[in-house]
N, C-alpha and C. Protein backbone atom coordinates (compact mmCIF):
# COMPACT_ATOMS: atom_id res chain seq x y z
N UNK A 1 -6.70 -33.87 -44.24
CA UNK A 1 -7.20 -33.96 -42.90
C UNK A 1 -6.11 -33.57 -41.88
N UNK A 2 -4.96 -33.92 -42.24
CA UNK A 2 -3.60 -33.75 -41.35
C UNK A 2 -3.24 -32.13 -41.54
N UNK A 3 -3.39 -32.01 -42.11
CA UNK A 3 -3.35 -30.12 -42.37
C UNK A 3 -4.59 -29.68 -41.67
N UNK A 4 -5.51 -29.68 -41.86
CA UNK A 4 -6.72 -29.39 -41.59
C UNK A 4 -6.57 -29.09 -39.58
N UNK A 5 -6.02 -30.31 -39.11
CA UNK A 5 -5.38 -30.41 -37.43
C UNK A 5 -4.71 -29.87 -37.14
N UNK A 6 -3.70 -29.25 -38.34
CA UNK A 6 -2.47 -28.67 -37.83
C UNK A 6 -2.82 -27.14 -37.83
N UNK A 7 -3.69 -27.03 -39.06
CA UNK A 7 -3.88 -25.30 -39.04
C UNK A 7 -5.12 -24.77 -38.01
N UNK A 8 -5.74 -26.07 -37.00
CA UNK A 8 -7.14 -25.54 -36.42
C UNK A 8 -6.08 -25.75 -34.87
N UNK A 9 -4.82 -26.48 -34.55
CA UNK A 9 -4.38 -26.01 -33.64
C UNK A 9 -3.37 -24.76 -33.50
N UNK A 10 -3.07 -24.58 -35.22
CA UNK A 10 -2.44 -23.37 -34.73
C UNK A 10 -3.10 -21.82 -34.25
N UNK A 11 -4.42 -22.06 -35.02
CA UNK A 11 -5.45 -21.03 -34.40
C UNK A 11 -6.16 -21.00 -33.26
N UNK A 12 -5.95 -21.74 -32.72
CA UNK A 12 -6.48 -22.12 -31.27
C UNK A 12 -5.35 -21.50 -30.64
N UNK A 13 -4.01 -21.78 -30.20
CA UNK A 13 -2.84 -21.32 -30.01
C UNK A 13 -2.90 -19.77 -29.79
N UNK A 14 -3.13 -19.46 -31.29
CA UNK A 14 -2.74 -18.30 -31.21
C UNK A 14 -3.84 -17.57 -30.38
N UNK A 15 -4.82 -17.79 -30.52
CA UNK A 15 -6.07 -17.43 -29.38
C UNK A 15 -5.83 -17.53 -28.30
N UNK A 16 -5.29 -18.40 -27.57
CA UNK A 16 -5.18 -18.51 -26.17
C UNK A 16 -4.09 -17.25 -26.06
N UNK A 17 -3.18 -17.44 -26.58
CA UNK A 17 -1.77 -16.93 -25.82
C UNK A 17 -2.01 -15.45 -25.85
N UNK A 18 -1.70 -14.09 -24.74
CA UNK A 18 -2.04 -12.74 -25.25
C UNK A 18 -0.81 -12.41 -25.74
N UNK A 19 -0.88 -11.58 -26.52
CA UNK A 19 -0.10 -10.58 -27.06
C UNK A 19 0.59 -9.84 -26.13
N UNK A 20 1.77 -9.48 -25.83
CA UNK A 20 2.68 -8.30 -24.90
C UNK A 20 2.10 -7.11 -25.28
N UNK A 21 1.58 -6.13 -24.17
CA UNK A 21 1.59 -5.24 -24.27
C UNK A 21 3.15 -4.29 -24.56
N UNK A 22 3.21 -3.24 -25.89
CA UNK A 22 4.64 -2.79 -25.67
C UNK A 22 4.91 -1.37 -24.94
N UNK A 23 4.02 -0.94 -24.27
CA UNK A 23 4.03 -0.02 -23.56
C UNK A 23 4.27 -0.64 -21.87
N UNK A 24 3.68 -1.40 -21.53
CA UNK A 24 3.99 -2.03 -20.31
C UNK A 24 6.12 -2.59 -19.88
N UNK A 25 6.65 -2.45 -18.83
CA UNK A 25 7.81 -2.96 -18.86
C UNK A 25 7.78 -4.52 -19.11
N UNK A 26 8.53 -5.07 -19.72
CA UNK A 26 8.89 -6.33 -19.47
C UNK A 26 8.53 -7.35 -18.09
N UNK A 27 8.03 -8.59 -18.54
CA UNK A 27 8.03 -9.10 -16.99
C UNK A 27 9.48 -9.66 -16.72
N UNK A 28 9.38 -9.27 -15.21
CA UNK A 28 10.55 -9.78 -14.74
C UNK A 28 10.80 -10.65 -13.47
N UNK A 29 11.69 -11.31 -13.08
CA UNK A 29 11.27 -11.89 -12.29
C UNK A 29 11.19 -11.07 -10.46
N UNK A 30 9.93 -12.22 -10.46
CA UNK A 30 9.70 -11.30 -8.43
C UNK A 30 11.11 -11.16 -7.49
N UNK A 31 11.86 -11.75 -7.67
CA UNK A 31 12.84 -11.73 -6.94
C UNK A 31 14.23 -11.08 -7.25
N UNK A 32 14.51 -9.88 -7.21
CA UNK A 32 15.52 -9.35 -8.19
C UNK A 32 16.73 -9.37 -6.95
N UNK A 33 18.55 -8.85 -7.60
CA UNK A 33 19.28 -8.89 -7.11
C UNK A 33 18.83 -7.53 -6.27
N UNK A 34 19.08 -7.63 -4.74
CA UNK A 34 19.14 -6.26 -3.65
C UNK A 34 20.29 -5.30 -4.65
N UNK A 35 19.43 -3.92 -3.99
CA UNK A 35 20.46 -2.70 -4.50
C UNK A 35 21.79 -2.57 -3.46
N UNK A 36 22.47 -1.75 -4.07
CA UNK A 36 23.78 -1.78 -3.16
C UNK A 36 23.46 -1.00 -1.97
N UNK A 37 24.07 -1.48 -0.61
CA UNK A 37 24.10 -0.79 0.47
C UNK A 37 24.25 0.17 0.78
N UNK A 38 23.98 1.00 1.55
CA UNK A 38 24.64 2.33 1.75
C UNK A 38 24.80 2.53 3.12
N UNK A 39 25.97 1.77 3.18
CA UNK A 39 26.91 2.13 4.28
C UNK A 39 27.74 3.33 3.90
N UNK A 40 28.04 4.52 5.47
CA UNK A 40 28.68 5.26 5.46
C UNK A 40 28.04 6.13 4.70
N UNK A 41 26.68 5.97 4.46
CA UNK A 41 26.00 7.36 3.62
C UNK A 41 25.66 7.97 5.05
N UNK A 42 25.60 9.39 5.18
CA UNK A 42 25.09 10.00 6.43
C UNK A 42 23.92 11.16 6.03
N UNK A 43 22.67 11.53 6.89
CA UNK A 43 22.24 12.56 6.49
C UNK A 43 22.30 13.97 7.18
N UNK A 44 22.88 14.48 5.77
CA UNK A 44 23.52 16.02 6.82
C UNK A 44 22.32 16.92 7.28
N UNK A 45 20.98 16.97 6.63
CA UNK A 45 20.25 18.01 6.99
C UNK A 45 18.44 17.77 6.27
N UNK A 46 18.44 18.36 7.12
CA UNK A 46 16.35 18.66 6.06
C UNK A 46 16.45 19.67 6.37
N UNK A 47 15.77 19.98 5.01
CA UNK A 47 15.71 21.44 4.77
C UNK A 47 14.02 21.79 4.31
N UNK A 48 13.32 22.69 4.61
CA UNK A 48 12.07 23.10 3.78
C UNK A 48 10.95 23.28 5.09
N UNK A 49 9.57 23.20 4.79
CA UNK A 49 8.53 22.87 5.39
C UNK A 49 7.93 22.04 4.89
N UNK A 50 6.91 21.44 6.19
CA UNK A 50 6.53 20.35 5.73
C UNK A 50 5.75 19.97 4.56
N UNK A 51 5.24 20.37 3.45
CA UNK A 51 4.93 19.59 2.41
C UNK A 51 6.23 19.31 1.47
N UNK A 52 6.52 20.19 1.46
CA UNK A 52 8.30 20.33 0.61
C UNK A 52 9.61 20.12 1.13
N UNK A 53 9.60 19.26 2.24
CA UNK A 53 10.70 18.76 2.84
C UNK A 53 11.61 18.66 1.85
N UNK A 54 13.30 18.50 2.19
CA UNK A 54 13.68 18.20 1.44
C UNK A 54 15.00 17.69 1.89
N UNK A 55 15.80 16.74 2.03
CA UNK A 55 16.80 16.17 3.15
C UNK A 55 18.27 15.61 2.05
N UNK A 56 19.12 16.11 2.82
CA UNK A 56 20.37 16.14 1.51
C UNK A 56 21.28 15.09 2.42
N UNK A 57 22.14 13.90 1.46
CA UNK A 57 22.42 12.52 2.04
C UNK A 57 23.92 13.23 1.41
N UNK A 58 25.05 12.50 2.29
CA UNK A 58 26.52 12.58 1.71
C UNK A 58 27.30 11.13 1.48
N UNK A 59 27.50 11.33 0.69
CA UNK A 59 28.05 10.11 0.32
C UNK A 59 29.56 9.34 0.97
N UNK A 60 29.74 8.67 1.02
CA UNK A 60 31.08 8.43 1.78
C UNK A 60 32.23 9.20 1.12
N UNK A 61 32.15 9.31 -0.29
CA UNK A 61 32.72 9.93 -1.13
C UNK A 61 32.98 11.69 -1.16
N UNK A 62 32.08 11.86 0.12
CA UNK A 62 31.45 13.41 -0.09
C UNK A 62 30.43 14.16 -1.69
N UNK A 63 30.00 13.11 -1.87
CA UNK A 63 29.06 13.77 -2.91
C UNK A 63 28.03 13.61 -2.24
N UNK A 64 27.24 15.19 -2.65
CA UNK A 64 25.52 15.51 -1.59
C UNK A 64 24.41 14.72 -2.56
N UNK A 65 23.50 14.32 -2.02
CA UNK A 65 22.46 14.05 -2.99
C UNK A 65 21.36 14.84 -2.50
N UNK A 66 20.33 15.02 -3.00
CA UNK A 66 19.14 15.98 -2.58
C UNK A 66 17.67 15.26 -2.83
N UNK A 67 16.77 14.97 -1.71
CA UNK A 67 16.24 13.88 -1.93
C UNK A 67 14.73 14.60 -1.58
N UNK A 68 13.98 14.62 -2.36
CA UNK A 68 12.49 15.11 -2.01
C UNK A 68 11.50 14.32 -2.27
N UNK A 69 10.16 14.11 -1.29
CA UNK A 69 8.99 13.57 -1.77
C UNK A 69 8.68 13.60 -3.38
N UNK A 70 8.84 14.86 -3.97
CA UNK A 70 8.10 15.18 -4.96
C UNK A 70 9.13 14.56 -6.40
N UNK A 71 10.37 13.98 -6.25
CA UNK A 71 11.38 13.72 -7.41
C UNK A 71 11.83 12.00 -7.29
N UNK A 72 12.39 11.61 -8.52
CA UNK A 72 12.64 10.10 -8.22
C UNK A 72 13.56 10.29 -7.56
N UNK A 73 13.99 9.13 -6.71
CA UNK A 73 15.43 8.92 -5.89
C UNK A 73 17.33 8.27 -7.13
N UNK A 74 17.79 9.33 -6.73
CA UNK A 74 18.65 9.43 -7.54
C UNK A 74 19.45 8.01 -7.26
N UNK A 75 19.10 7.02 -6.24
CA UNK A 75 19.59 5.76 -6.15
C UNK A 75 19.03 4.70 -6.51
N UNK A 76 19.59 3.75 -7.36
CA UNK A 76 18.80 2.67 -7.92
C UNK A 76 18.75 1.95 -6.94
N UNK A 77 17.61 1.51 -7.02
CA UNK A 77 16.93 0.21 -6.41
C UNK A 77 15.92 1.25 -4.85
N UNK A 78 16.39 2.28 -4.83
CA UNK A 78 15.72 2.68 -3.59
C UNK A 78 14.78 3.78 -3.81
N UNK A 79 13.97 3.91 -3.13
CA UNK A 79 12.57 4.78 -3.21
C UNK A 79 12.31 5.26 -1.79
N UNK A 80 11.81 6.73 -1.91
CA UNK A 80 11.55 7.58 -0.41
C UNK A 80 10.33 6.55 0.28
N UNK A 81 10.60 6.49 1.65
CA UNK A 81 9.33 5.94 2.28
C UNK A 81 8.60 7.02 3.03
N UNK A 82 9.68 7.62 3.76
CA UNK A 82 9.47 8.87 4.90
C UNK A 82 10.26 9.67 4.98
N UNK A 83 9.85 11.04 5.48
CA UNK A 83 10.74 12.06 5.56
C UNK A 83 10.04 12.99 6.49
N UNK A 84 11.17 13.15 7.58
CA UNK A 84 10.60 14.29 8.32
C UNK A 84 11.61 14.96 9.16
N UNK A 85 11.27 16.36 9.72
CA UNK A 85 12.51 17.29 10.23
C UNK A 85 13.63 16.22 10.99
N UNK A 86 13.36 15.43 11.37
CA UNK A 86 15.26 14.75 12.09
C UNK A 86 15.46 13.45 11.12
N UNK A 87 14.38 13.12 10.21
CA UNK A 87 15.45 11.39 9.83
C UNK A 87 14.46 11.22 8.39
N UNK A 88 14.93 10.22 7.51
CA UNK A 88 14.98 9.94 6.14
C UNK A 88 14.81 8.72 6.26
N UNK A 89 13.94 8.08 5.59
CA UNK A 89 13.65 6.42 5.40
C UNK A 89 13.91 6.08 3.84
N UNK A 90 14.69 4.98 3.59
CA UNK A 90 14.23 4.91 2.04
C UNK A 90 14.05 3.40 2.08
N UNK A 91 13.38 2.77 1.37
CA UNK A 91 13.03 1.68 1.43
C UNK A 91 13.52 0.54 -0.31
N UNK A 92 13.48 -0.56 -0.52
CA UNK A 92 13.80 -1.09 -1.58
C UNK A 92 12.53 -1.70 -2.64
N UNK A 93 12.53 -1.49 -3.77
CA UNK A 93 11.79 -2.31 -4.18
C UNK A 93 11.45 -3.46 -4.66
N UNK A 94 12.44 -4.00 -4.07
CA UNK A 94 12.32 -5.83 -4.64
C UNK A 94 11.66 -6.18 -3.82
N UNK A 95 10.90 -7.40 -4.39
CA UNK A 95 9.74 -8.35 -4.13
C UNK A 95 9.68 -8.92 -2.76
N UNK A 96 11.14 -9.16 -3.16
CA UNK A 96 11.25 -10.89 -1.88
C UNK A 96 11.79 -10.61 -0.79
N UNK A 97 12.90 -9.77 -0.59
CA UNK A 97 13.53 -9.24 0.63
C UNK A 97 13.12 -8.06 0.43
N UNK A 98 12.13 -7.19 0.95
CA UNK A 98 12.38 -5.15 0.49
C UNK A 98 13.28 -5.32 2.35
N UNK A 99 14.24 -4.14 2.02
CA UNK A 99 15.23 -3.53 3.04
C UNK A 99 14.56 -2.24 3.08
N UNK A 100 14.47 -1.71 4.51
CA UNK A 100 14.43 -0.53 4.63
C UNK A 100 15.91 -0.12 5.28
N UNK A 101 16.12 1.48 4.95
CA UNK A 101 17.06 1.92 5.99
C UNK A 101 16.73 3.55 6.35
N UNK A 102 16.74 3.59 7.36
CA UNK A 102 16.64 5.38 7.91
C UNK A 102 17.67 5.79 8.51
N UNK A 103 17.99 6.73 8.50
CA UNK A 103 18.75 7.94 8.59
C UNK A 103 18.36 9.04 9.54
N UNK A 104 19.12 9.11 10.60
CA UNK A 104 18.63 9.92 11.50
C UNK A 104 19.88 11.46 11.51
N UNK A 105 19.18 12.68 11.46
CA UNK A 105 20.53 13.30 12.60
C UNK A 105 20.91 13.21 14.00
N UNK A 106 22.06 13.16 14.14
CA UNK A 106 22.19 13.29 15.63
C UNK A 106 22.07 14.19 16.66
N UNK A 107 22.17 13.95 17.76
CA UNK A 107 22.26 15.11 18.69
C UNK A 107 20.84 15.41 18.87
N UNK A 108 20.06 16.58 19.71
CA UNK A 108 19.02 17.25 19.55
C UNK A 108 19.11 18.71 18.83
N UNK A 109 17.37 19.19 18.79
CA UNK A 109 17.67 20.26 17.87
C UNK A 109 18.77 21.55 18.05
N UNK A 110 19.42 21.66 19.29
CA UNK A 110 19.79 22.82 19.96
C UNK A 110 21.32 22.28 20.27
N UNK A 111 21.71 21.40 19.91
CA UNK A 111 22.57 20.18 20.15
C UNK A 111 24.03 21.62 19.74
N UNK A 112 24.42 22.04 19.04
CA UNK A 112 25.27 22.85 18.53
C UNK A 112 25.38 24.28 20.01
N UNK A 113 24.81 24.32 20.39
CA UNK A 113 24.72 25.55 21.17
C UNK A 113 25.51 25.14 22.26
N UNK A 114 26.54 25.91 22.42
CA UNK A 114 27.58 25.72 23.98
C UNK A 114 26.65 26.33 24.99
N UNK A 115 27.48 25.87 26.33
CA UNK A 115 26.84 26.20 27.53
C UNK A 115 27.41 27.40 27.42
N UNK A 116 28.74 27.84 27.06
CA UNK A 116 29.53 28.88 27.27
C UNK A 116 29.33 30.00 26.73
N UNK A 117 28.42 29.97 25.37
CA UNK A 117 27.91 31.38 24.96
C UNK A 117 26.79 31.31 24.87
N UNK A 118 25.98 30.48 25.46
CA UNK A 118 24.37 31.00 26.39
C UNK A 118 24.50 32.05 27.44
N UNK A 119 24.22 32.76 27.53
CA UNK A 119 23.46 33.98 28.49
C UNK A 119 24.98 34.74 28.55
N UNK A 120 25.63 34.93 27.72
CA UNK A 120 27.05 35.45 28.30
C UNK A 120 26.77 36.79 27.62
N UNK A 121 27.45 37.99 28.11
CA UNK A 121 27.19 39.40 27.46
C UNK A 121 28.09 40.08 27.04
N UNK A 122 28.01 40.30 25.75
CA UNK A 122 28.84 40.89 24.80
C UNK A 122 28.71 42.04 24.42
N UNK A 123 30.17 42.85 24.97
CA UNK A 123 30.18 44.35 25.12
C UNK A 123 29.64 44.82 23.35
N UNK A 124 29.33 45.96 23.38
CA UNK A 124 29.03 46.67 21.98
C UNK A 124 30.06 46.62 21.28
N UNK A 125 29.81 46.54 19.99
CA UNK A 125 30.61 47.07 19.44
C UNK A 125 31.28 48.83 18.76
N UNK A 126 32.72 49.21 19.18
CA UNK A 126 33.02 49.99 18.47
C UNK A 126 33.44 50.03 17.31
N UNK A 127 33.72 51.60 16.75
CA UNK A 127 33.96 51.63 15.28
C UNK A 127 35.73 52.08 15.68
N UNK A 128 36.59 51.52 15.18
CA UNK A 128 38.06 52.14 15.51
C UNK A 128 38.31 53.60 15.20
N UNK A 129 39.19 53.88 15.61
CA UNK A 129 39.92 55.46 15.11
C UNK A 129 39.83 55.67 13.75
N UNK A 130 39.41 56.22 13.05
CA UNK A 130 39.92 56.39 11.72
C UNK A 130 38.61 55.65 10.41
N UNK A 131 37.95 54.89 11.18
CA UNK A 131 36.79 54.37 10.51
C UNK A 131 35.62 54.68 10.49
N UNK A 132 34.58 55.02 9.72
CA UNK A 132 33.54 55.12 9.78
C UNK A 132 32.17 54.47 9.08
């Protein structure tokens, strides 16, 4: 009879509990450690049109990264949110705190252009003596 209890709760048991899927990741917990900061990352540029944007980050280190809608983000813990011609969003994926941070360029679009060689006129060029 004492067997009989022991082997009708172990089948009960095993009924309730599911099986791990092994294709699924592991559970983990909701609250994971934040990814590392990125201070002193700057973004130098976007490049493309708009479906294929594509915006390149420098590292404090000077290493470029190249960051597109369409590819994973080469930084752990962070994932693209937004992207568009002046600034870069990337956002975190932990549970409990998500961080965003964006990235702007500075200046405006024309920001590089002196006052001093706007409208100024520059003689032709010649070919010297002896050159052709």
């Amino acid at each position: 009879m004492r067997a009989e209890l022991i082997m009708l709760w172990f089948i009960t048991a095993s009924l309730c509990a599911a099986p791990r899927d092994p294709f699924q990741p592991a559970a983990q917990s909701l609250c994971e450690a934040p990814p590392a900061v990125l201070t002193g990352w700057r973004l130098q540029g976007v490049l493309g049109r708009e479906p294929g944007l594509r915006a390149r980050l420098v590292s404090p280190q000077n290493a470029v990264l190249t960051i597109a809608p369409t590819e994973p983000v080469a930084l752990p813990g962070w994932q693209l949110s937004a992207i568009d011609r002046r600034s870069l969003t990337l956002r975190t994926r932990s549970g409990c705190a998500p961080q965003s941070t964006t990235f702007s360029l500075k200046g405006s679009v024309y920001a590089q252009d002196g006052s001093l060689s706007a409208g100024v006129y520059l003689p032709a060029a010649r070919l010297r003596q002896g050159q052709r």
